[in-house]
Protein backbone atom coordinates (compact mmCIF):
# COMPACT_ATOMS: atom_id res chain seq x y z
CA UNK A 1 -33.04 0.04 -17.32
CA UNK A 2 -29.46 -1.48 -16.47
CA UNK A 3 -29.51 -4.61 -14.66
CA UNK A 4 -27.11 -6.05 -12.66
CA UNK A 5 -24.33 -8.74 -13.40
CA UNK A 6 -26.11 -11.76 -11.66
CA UNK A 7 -22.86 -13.85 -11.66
CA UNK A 8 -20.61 -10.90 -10.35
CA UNK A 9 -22.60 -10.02 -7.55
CA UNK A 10 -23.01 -13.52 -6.30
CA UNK A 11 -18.97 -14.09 -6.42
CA UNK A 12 -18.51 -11.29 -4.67
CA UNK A 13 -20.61 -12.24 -1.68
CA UNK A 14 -19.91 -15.10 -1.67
CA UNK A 15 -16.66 -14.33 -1.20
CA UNK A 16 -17.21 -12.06 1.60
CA UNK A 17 -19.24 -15.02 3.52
CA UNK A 18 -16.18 -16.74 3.25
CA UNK A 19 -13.90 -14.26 4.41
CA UNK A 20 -15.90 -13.32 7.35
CA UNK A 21 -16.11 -17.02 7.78
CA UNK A 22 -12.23 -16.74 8.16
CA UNK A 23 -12.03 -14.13 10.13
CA UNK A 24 -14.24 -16.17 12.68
CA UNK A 25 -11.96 -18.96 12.55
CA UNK A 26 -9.23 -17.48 12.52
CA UNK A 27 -10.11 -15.37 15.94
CA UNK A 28 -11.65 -18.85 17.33
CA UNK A 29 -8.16 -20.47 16.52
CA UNK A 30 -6.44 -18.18 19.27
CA UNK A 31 -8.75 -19.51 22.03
CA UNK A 32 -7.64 -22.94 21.01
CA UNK A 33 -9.69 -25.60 22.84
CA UNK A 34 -11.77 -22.92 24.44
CA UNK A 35 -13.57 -22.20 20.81
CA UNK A 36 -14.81 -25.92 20.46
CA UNK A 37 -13.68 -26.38 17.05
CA UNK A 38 -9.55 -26.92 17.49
CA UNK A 39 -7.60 -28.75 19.50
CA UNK A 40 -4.81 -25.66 20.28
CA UNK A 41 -4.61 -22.44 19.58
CA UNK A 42 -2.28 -22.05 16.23
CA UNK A 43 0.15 -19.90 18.74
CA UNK A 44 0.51 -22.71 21.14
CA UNK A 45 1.48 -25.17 17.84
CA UNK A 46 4.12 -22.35 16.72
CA UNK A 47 5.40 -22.80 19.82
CA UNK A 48 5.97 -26.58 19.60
CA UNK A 49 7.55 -26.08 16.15
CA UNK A 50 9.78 -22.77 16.92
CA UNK A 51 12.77 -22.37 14.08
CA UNK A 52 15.38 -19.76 13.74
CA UNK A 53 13.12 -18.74 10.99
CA UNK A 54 9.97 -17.96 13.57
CA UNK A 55 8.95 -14.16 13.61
CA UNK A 56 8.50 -12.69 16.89
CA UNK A 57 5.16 -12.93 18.06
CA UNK A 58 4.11 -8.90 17.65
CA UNK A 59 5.07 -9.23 13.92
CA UNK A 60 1.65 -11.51 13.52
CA UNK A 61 0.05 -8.14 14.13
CA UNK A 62 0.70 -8.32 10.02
CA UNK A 63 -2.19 -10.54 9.45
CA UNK A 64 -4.82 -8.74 11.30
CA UNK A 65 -3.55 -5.61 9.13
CA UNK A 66 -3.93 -7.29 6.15
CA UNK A 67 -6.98 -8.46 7.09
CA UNK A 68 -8.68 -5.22 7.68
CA UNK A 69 -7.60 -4.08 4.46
CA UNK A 70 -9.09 -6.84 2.77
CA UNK A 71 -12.12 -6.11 4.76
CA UNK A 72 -11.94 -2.25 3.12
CA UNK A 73 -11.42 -3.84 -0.15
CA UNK A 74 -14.70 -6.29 0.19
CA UNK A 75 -16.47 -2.36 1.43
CA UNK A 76 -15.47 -1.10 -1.91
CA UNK A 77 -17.26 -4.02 -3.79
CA UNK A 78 -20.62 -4.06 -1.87
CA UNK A 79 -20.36 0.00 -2.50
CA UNK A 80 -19.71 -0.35 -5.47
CA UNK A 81 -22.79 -2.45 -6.22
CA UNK A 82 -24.94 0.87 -5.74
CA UNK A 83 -22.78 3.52 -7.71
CA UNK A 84 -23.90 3.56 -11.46
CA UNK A 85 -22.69 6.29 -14.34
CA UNK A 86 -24.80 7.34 -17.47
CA UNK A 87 -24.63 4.26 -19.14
CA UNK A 88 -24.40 1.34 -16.62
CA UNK A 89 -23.27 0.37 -13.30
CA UNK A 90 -19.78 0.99 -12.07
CA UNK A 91 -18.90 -1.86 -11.02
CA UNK A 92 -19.59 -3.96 -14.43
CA UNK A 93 -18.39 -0.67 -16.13
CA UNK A 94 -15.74 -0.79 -16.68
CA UNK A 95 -15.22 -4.59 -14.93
CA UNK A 96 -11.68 -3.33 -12.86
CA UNK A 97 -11.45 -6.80 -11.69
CA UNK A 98 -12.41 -10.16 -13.95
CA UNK A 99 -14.30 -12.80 -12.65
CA UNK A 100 -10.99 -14.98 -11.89
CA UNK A 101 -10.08 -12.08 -9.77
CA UNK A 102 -13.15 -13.27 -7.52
CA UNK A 103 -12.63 -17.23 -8.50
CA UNK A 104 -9.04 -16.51 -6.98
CA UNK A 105 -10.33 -14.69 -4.05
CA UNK A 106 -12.83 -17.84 -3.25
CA UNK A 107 -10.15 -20.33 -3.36
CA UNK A 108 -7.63 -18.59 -1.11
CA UNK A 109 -10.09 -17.87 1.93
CA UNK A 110 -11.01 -21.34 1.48
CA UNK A 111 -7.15 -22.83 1.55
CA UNK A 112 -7.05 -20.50 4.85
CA UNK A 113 -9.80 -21.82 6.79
CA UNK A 114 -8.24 -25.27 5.64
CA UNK A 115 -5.14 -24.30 7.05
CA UNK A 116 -6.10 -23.55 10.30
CA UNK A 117 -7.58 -26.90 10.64
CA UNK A 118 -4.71 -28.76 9.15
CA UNK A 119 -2.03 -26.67 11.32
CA UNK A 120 -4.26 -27.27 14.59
CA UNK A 121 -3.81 -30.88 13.72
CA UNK A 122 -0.06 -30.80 13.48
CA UNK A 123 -0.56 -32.40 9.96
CA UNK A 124 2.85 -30.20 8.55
CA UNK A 125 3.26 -31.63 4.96
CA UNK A 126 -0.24 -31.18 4.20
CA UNK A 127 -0.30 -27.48 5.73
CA UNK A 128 2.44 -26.95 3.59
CA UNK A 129 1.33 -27.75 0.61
CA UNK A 130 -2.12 -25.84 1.77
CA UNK A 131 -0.01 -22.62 2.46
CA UNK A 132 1.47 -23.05 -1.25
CA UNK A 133 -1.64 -22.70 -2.96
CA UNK A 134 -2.96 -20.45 -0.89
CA UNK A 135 0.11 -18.18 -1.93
CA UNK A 136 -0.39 -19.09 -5.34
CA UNK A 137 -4.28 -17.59 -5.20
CA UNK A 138 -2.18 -14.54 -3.55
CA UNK A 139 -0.50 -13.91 -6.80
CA UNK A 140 -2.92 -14.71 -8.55
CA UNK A 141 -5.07 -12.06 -7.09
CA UNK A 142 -1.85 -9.68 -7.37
CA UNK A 143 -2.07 -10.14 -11.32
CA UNK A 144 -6.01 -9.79 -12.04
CA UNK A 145 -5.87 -6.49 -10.14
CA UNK A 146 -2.92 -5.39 -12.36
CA UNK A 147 -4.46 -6.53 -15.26
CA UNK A 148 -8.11 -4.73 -14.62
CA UNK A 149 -6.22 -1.32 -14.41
CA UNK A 150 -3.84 -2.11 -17.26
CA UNK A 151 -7.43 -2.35 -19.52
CA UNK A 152 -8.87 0.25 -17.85
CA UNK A 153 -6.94 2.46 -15.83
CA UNK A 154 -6.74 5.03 -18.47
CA UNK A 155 -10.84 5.46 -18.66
CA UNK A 156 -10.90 5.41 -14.79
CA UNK A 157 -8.40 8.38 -14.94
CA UNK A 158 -10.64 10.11 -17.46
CA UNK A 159 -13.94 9.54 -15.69
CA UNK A 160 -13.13 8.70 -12.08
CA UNK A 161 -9.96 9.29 -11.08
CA UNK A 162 -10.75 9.53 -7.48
CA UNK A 163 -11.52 5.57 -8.00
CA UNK A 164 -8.58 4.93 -9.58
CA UNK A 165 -6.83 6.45 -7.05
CA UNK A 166 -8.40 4.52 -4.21
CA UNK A 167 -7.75 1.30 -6.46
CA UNK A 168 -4.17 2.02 -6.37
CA UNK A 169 -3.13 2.79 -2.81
CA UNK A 170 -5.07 4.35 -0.18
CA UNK A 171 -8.33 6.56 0.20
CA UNK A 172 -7.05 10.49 0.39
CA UNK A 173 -7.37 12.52 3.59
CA UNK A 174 -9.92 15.29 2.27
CA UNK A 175 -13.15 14.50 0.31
CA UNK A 176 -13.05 15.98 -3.11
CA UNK A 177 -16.96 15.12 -4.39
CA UNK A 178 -19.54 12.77 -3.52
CA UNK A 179 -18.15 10.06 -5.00
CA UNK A 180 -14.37 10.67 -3.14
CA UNK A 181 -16.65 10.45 -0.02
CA UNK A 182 -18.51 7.08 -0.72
CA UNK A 183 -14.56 5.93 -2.21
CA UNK A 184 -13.05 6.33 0.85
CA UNK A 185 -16.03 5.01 2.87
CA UNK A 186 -15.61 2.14 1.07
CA UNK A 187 -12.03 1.44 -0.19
CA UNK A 188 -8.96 0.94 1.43
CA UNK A 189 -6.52 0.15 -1.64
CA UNK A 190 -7.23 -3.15 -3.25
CA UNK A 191 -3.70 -3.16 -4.67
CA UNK A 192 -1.61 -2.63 -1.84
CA UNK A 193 -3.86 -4.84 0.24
CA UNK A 194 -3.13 -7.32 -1.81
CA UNK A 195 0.47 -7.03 -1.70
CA UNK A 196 0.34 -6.95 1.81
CA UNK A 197 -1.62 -10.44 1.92
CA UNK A 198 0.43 -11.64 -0.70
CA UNK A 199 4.03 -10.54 0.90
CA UNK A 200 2.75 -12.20 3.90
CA UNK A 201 1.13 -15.25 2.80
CA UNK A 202 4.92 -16.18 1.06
CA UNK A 203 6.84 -15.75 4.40
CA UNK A 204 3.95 -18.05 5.97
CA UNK A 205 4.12 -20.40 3.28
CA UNK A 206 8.45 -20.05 3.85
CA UNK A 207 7.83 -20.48 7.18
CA UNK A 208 5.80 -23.87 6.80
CA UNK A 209 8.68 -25.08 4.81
CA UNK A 210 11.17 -24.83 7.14
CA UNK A 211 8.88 -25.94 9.90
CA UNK A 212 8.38 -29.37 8.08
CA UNK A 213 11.92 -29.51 7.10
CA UNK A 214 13.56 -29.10 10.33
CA UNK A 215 10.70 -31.48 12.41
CA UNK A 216 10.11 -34.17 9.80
CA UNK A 217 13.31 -34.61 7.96
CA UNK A 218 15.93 -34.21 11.09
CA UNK A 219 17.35 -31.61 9.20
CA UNK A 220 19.57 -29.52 11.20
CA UNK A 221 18.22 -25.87 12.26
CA UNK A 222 20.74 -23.67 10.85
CA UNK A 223 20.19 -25.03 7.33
CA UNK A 224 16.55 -25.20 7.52
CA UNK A 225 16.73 -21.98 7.97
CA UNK A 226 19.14 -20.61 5.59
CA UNK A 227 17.22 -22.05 2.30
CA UNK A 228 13.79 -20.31 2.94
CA UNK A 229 16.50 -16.68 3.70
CA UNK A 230 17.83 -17.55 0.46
CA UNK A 231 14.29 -18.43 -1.36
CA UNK A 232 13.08 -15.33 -0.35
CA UNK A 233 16.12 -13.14 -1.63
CA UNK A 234 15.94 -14.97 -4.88
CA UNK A 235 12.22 -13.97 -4.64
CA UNK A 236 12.85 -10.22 -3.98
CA UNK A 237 15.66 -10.09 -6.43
CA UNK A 238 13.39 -11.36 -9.21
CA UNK A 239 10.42 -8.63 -8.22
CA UNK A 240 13.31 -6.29 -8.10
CA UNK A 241 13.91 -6.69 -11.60
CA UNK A 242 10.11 -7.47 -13.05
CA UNK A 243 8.63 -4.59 -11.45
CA UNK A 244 11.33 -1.99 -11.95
CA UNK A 245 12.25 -2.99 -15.90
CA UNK A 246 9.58 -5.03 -17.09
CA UNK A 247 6.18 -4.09 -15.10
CA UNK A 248 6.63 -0.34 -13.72
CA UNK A 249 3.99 0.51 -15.83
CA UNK A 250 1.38 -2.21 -14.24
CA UNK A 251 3.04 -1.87 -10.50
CA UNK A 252 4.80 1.42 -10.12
CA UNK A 253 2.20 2.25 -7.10
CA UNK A 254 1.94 -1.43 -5.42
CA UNK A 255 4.41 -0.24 -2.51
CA UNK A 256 3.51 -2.54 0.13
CA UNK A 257 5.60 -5.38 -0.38
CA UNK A 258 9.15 -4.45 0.65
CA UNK A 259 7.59 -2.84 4.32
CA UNK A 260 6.30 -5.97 4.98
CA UNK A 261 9.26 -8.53 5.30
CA UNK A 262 10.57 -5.98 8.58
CA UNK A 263 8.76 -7.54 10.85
CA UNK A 264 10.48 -10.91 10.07
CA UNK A 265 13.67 -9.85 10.89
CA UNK A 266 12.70 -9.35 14.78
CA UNK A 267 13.68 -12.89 16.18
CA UNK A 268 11.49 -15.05 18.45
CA UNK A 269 12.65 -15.11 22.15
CA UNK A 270 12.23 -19.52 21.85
CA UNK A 271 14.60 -19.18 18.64
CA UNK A 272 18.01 -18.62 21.89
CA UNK A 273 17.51 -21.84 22.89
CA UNK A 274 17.94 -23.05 18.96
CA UNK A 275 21.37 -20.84 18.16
């Protein structure tokens, strides 16, 4: 009999405490100090610290779509739990994603609920410098799940391509076998959502920084602005180049990224009475 990787199954629950821990705060965090636990709802502190650089308030919708991906992704690992092959369990099986995939995952729902506290505060340098790691854990994540299929992707494609599939992008329309069906049940692209929370924790984290600059240095607007614009072009440039001549193989179907820097582009109405 097979038994079950003790250490594996407790990171990955007890990373989905924490993210549904998250996903509490963060919906208490709207309600501001309604909810009991903050002081303002985080909409009512962007408001106080509005840049040229603020999204419009629909394009937030981004987070709530990246969290129900992550959600899908955290369905595909408690599935997962309960689909076994000939030999062992699927999950440890081949391992798609190493334990510092998990570690990684830990840490960055953790620097989130820590943000929300430290934002609701107005404390800006050390939201910043929350928002920074937080991104960091974002690539982090990014690479592990790139690595896993780089090890294995060829034996998934082999054995269970459906999954491999699924781990890539998105769950298919139709249900090919039993195992497409429990898939797409259960999987909603770990990959791409990824990307997505990645793409969007960096403008966040770009966003903090001009935030801080422009309300504790004196900075003026306009150049507060432009930096972050020109960090994140440098930072698009450079993925340009790594994933189209250096890691197509490892990225060719992470397609999320590009999509979600649109929304950023749609100005907030406060950011007329800044130009």
């Amino acid at each position: 009999m097979v038994n079950h990787n003790l250490a594996r199954v407790v990171l990955m629950f007890l990373g989905l405490i924490l993210f549904l821990a998250a996903i509490t705060m963060n919906s208490l965090s709207g309600f501001g100090a309604e909810s009991g636990i903050f002081q303002q709802s985080t909409e009512d502190v962007t408001l106080k610290y509005v840049t040229l650089f603020t999204p419009a308030p629909w394009a937030l919708f981004v987070w709530d779509f990246s969290y129900v991906w992550i959600s899908g992704m955290f369905i595909y690992f408690v599935v997962g739990l309960c689909r076994r092959h000939a030999y062992d369990w699927l999950y440890t099986t081949p391992a798609l994603l190493p334990y510092g995939f998990h570690v990684s995952m830990i840490a960055n729902i953790s620097l989130n609920i820590t943000w929300l506290f430290l934002f609701d505060k107005e404390l800006l340098l050390p939201a910043l410098i929350t928002s920074a790691l937080m991104t960091l854990t974002d690539y982090l994540l990014l690479f592990f799940s790139c690595h896993g299929l780089k090890i294995y992707g060829a034996w998934l494609n082999k054995y269970h391509s459906v999954d491999l599939w699924l781990f890539r992008i998105l769950a298919p329309p139709s249900y090919r076998a039993h195992s497409a069906l429990i898939g797409q049940l259960a999987c909603s692209a770990v990959q791409n959502g990824v990307a997505v929370y990645a793409t969007w924790g960096t403008l966040s984290t770009v966003l903090n920084l001009t935030i801080y600059l422009q309300y504790q240095t004196g900075t003026f607007s306009c150049g507060c602005s432009l930096l972050p614009l020109l960090l994140l072009l440098m930072q698009l440039f450079a993925w340009f180049l790594l994933e189209n001549f250096y890691l197509d193989e490892h990225v060719r179907y992470v397609v999320t990224i590009y999509p979600c820097g649109d929304p950023v582009a749609d100005r907030h109405p406060e950011q007329l009475q800044l130009s």
